[in-house]
C-alpha atoms as a PDB file:
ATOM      1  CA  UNK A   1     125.187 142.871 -69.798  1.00  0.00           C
ATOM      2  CA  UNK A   2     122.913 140.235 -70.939  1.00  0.00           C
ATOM      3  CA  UNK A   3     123.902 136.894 -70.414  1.00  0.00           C
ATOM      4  CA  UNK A   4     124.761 134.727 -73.438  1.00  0.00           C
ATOM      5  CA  UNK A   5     125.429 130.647 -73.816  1.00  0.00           C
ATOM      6  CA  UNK A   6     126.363 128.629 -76.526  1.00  0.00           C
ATOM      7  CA  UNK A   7     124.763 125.579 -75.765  1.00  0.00           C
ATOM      8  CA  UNK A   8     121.089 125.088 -75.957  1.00  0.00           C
ATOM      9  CA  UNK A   9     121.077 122.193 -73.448  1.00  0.00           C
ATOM     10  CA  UNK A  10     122.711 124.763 -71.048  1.00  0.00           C
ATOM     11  CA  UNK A  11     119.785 127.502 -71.851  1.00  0.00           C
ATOM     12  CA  UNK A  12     117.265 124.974 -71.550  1.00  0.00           C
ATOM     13  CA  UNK A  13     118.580 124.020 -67.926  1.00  0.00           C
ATOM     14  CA  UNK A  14     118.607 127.810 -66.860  1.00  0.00           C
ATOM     15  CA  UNK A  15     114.913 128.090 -68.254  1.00  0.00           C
ATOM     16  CA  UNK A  16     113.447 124.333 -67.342  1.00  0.00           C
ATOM     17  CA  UNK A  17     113.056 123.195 -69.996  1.00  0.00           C
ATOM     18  CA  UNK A  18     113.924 120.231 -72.023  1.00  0.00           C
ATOM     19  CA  UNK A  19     116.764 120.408 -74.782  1.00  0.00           C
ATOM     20  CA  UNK A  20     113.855 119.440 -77.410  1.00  0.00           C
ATOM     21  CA  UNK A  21     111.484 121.965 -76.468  1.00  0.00           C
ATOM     22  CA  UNK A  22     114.672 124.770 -77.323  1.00  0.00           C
ATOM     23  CA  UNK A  23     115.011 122.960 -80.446  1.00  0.00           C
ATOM     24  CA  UNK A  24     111.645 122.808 -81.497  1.00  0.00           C
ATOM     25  CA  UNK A  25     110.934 126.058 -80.685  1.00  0.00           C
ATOM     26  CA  UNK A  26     114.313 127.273 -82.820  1.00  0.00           C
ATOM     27  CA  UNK A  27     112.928 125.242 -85.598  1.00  0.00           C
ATOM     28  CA  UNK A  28     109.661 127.005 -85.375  1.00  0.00           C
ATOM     29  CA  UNK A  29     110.536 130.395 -85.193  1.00  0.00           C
ATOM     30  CA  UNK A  30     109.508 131.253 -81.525  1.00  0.00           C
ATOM     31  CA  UNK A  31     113.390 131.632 -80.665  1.00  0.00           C
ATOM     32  CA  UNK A  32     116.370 132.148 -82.367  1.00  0.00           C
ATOM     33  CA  UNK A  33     120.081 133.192 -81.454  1.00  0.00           C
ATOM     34  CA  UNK A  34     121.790 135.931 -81.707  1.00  0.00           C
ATOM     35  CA  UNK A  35     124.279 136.857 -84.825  1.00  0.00           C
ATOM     36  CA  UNK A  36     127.102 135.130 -83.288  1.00  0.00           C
ATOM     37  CA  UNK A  37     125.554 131.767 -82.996  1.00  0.00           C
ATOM     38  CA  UNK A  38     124.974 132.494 -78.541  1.00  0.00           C
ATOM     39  CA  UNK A  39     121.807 132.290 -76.771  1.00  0.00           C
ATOM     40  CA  UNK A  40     121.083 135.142 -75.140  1.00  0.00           C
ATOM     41  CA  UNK A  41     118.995 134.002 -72.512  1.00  0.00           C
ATOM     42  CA  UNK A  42     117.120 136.655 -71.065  1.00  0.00           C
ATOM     43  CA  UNK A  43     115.632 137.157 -74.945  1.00  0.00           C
ATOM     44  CA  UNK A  44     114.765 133.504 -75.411  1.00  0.00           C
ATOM     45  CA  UNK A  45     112.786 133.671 -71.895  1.00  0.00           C
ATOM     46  CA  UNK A  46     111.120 136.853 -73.377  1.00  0.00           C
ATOM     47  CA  UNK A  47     110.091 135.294 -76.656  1.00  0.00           C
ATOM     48  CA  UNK A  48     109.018 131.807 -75.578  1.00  0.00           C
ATOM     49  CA  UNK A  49     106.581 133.680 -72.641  1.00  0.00           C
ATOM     50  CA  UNK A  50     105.325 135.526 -75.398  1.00  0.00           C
ATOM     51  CA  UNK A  51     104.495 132.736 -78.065  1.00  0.00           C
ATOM     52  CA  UNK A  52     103.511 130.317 -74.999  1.00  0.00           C
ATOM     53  CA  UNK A  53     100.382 128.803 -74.977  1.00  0.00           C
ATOM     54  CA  UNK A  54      99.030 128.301 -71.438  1.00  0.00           C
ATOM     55  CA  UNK A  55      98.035 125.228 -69.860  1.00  0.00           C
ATOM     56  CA  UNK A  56     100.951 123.668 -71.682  1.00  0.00           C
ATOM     57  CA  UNK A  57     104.153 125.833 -71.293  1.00  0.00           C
ATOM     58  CA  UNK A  58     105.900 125.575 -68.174  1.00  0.00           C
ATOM     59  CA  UNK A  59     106.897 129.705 -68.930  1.00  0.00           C
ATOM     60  CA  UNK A  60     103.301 130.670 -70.060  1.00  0.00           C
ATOM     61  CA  UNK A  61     101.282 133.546 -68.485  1.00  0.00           C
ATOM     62  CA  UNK A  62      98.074 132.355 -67.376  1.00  0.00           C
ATOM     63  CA  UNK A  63      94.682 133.588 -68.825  1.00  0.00           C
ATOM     64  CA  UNK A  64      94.459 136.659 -71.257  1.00  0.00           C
ATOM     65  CA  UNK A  65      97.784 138.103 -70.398  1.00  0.00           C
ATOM     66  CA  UNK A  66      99.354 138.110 -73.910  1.00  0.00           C
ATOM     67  CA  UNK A  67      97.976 138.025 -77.414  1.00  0.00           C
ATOM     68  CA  UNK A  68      98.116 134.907 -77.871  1.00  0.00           C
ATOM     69  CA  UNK A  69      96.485 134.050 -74.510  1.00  0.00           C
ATOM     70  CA  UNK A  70      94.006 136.451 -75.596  1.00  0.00           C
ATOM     71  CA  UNK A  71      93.497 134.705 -79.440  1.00  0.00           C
ATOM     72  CA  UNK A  72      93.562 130.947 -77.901  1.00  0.00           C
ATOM     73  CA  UNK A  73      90.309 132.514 -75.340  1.00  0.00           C
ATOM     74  CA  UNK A  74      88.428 133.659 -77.588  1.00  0.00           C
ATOM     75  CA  UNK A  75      89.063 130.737 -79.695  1.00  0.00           C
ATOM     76  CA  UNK A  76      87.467 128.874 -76.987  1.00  0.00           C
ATOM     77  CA  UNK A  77      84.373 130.780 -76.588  1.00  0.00           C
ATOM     78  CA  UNK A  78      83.824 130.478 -80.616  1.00  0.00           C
ATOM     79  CA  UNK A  79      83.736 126.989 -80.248  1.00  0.00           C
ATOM     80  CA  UNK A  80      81.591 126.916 -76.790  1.00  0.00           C
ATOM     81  CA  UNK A  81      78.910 129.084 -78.835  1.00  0.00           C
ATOM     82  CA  UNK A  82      79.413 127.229 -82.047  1.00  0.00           C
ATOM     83  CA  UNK A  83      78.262 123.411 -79.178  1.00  0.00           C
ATOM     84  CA  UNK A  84      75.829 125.193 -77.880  1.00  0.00           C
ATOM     85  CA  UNK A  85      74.039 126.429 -80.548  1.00  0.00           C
ATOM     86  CA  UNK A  86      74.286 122.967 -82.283  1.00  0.00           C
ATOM     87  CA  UNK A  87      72.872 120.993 -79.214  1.00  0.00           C
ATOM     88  CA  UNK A  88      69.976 124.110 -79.362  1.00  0.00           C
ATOM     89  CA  UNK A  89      69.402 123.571 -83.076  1.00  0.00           C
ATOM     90  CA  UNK A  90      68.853 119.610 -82.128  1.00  0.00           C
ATOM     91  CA  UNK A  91      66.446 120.457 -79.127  1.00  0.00           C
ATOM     92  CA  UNK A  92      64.599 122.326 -82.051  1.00  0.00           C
ATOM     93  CA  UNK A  93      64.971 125.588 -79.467  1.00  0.00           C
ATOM     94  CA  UNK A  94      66.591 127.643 -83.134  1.00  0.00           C
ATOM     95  CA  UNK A  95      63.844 128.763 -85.775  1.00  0.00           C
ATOM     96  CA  UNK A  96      65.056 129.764 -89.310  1.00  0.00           C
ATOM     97  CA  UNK A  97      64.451 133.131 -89.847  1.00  0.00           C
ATOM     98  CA  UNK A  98      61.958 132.828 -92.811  1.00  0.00           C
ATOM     99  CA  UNK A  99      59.668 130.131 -91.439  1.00  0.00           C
ATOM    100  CA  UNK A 100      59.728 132.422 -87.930  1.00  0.00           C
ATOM    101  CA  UNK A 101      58.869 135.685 -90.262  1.00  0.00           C
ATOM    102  CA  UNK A 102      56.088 133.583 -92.167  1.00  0.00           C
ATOM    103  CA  UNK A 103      54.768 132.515 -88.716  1.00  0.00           C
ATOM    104  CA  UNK A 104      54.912 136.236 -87.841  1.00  0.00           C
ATOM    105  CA  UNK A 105      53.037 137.419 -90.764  1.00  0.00           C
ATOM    106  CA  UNK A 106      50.477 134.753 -90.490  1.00  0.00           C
ATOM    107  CA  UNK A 107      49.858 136.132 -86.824  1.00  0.00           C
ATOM    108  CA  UNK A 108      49.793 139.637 -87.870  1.00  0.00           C
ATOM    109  CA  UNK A 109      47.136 138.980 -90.693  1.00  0.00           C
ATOM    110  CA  UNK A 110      44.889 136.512 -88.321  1.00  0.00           C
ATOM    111  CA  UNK A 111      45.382 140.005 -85.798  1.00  0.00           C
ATOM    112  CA  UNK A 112      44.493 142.046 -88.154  1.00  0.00           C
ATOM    113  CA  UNK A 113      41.451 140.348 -89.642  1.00  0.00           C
ATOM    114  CA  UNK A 114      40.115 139.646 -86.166  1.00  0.00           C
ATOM    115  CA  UNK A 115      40.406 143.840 -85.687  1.00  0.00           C
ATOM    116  CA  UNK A 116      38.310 144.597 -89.205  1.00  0.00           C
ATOM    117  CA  UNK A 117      35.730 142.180 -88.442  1.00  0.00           C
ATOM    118  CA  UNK A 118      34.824 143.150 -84.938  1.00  0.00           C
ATOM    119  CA  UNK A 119      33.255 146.457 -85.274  1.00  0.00           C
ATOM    120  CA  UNK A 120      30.549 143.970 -87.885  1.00  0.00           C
ATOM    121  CA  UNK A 121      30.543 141.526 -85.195  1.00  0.00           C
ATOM    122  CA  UNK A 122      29.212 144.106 -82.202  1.00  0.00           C
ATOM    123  CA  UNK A 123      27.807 147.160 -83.655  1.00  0.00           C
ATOM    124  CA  UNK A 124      24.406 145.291 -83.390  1.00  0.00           C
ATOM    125  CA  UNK A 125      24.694 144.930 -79.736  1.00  0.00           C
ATOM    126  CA  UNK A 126      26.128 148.777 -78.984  1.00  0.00           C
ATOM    127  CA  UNK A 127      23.352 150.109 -81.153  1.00  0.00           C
ATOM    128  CA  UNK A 128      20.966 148.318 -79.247  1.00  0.00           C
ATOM    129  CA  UNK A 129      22.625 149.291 -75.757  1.00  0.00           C
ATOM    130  CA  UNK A 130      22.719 152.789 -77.406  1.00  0.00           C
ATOM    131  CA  UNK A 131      19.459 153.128 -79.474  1.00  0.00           C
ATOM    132  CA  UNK A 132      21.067 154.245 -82.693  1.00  0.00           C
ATOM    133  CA  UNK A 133      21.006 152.852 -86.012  1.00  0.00           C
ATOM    134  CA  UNK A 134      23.298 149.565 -86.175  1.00  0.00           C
ATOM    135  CA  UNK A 135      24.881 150.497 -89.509  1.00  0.00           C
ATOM    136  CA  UNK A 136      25.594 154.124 -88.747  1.00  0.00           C
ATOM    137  CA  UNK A 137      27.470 152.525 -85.635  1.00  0.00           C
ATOM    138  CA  UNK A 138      29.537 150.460 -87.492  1.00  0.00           C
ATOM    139  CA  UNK A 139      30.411 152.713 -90.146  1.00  0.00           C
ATOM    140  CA  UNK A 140      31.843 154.791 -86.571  1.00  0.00           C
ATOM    141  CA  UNK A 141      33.719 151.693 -85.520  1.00  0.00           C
ATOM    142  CA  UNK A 142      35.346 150.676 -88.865  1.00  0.00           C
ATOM    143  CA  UNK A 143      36.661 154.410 -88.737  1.00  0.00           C
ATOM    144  CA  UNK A 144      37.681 154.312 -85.607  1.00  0.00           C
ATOM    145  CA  UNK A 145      39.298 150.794 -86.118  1.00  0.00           C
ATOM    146  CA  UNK A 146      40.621 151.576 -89.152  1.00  0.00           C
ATOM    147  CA  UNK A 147      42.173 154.914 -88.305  1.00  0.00           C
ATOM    148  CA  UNK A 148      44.034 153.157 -84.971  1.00  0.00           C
ATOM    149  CA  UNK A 149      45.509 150.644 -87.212  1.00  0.00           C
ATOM    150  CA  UNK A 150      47.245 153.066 -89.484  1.00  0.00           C
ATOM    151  CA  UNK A 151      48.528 154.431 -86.456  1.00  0.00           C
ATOM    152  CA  UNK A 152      50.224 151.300 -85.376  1.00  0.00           C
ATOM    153  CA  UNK A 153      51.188 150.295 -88.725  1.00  0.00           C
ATOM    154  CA  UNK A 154      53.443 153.648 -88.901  1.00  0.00           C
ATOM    155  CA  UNK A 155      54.665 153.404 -85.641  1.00  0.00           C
ATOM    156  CA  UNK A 156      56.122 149.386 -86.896  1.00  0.00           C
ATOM    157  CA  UNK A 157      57.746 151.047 -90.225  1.00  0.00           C
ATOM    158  CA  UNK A 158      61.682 150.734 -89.641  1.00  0.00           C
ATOM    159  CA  UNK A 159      63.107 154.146 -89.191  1.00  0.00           C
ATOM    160  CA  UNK A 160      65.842 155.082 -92.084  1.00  0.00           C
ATOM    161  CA  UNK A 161      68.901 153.913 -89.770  1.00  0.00           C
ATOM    162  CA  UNK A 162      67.074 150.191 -89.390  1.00  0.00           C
ATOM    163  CA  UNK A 163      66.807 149.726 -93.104  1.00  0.00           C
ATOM    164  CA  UNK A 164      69.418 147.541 -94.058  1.00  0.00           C
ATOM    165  CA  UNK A 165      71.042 149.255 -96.906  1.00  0.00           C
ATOM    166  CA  UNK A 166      71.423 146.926 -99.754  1.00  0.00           C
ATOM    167  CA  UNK A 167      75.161 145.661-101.008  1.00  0.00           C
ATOM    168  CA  UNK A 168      77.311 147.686-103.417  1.00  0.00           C
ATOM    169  CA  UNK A 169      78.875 145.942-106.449  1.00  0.00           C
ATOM    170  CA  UNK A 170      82.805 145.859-106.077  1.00  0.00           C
ATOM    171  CA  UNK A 171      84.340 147.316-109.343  1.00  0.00           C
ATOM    172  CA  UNK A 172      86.014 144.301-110.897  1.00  0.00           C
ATOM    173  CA  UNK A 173      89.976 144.679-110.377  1.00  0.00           C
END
């Protein structure tokens, strides 16, 4: 049979705690007695390890061992990720996402225009190494060129699952 006390100075001994931590955590909600005004003290042990916050309840679990354990962790972590990123965004180490894709499209079209103009730039010299007519050896390389591009360009298109879909309107309640 569970054992039950009517003073909460008396549970508080039993547990180790002070009087005022009982109280506050009656006034709180963590505890509470039983119907006929006793403390029934195995229960209040249960509850206050399970609403304990470690590192500053004497009764607390350490680590992840209940929810709230659990909830104050990765509470933690948000806010080491949240410093972190902040001191990265000062060191100028974080890139907004539409300068970086301008940057990226600048790239690609310097890359690209580099690719056209280089069959132009060195069909003189092959046709010379080759003995062929220099703009019949172009014509060859700008197909060629041309022809490999399109490959690559259809091998960058986002497949059907990587297309972001776009958002639905909510009916209005």
């Amino acid at each position: 049979m569970p054992e039950h006390i009517t003073s909460a100075r008396d549970v508080a001994r039993r547990l180790g705690l002070s009087h005022t931590a009982i109280q506050k955590a009656e006034l709180v909600g963590r505890i509470s007695r039983e119907a006929d005004g006793s403390w029934d003290v195995e229960r209040v042990r249960r509850d206050l390890i399970a609403s304990a916050v470690p590192g500053r309840s004497p009764l607390a679990t350490p680590g992840d061992a209940t929810p709230l354990g659990r909830l104050t962790l990765a509470r933690l972590a948000l806010s080491v990720e949240a410093q972190r990123l902040a001191v990265d965004e000062k060191k100028g180490l974080l890139v907004d996402v539409a300068s970086a894709n301008h940057r990226i499209d600048e790239f690609a079209a310097g890359m690209r225009d580099a690719v056209l103009n280089w069959p132009a730039r060195v069909s003189g010299q092959i046709a010379a190494e080759i003995g062929r007519d220099p703009h019949l050896v172009q014509t060859i390389l700008q197909e060629q060129m041309n022809a490999l591009l399109l490959e690559v360009a259809q091998g960058l298109e986002p497949t059907p699952a990587e297309v972001p879909s776009p958002p639905m309107d909510r009916p209005s309640a």
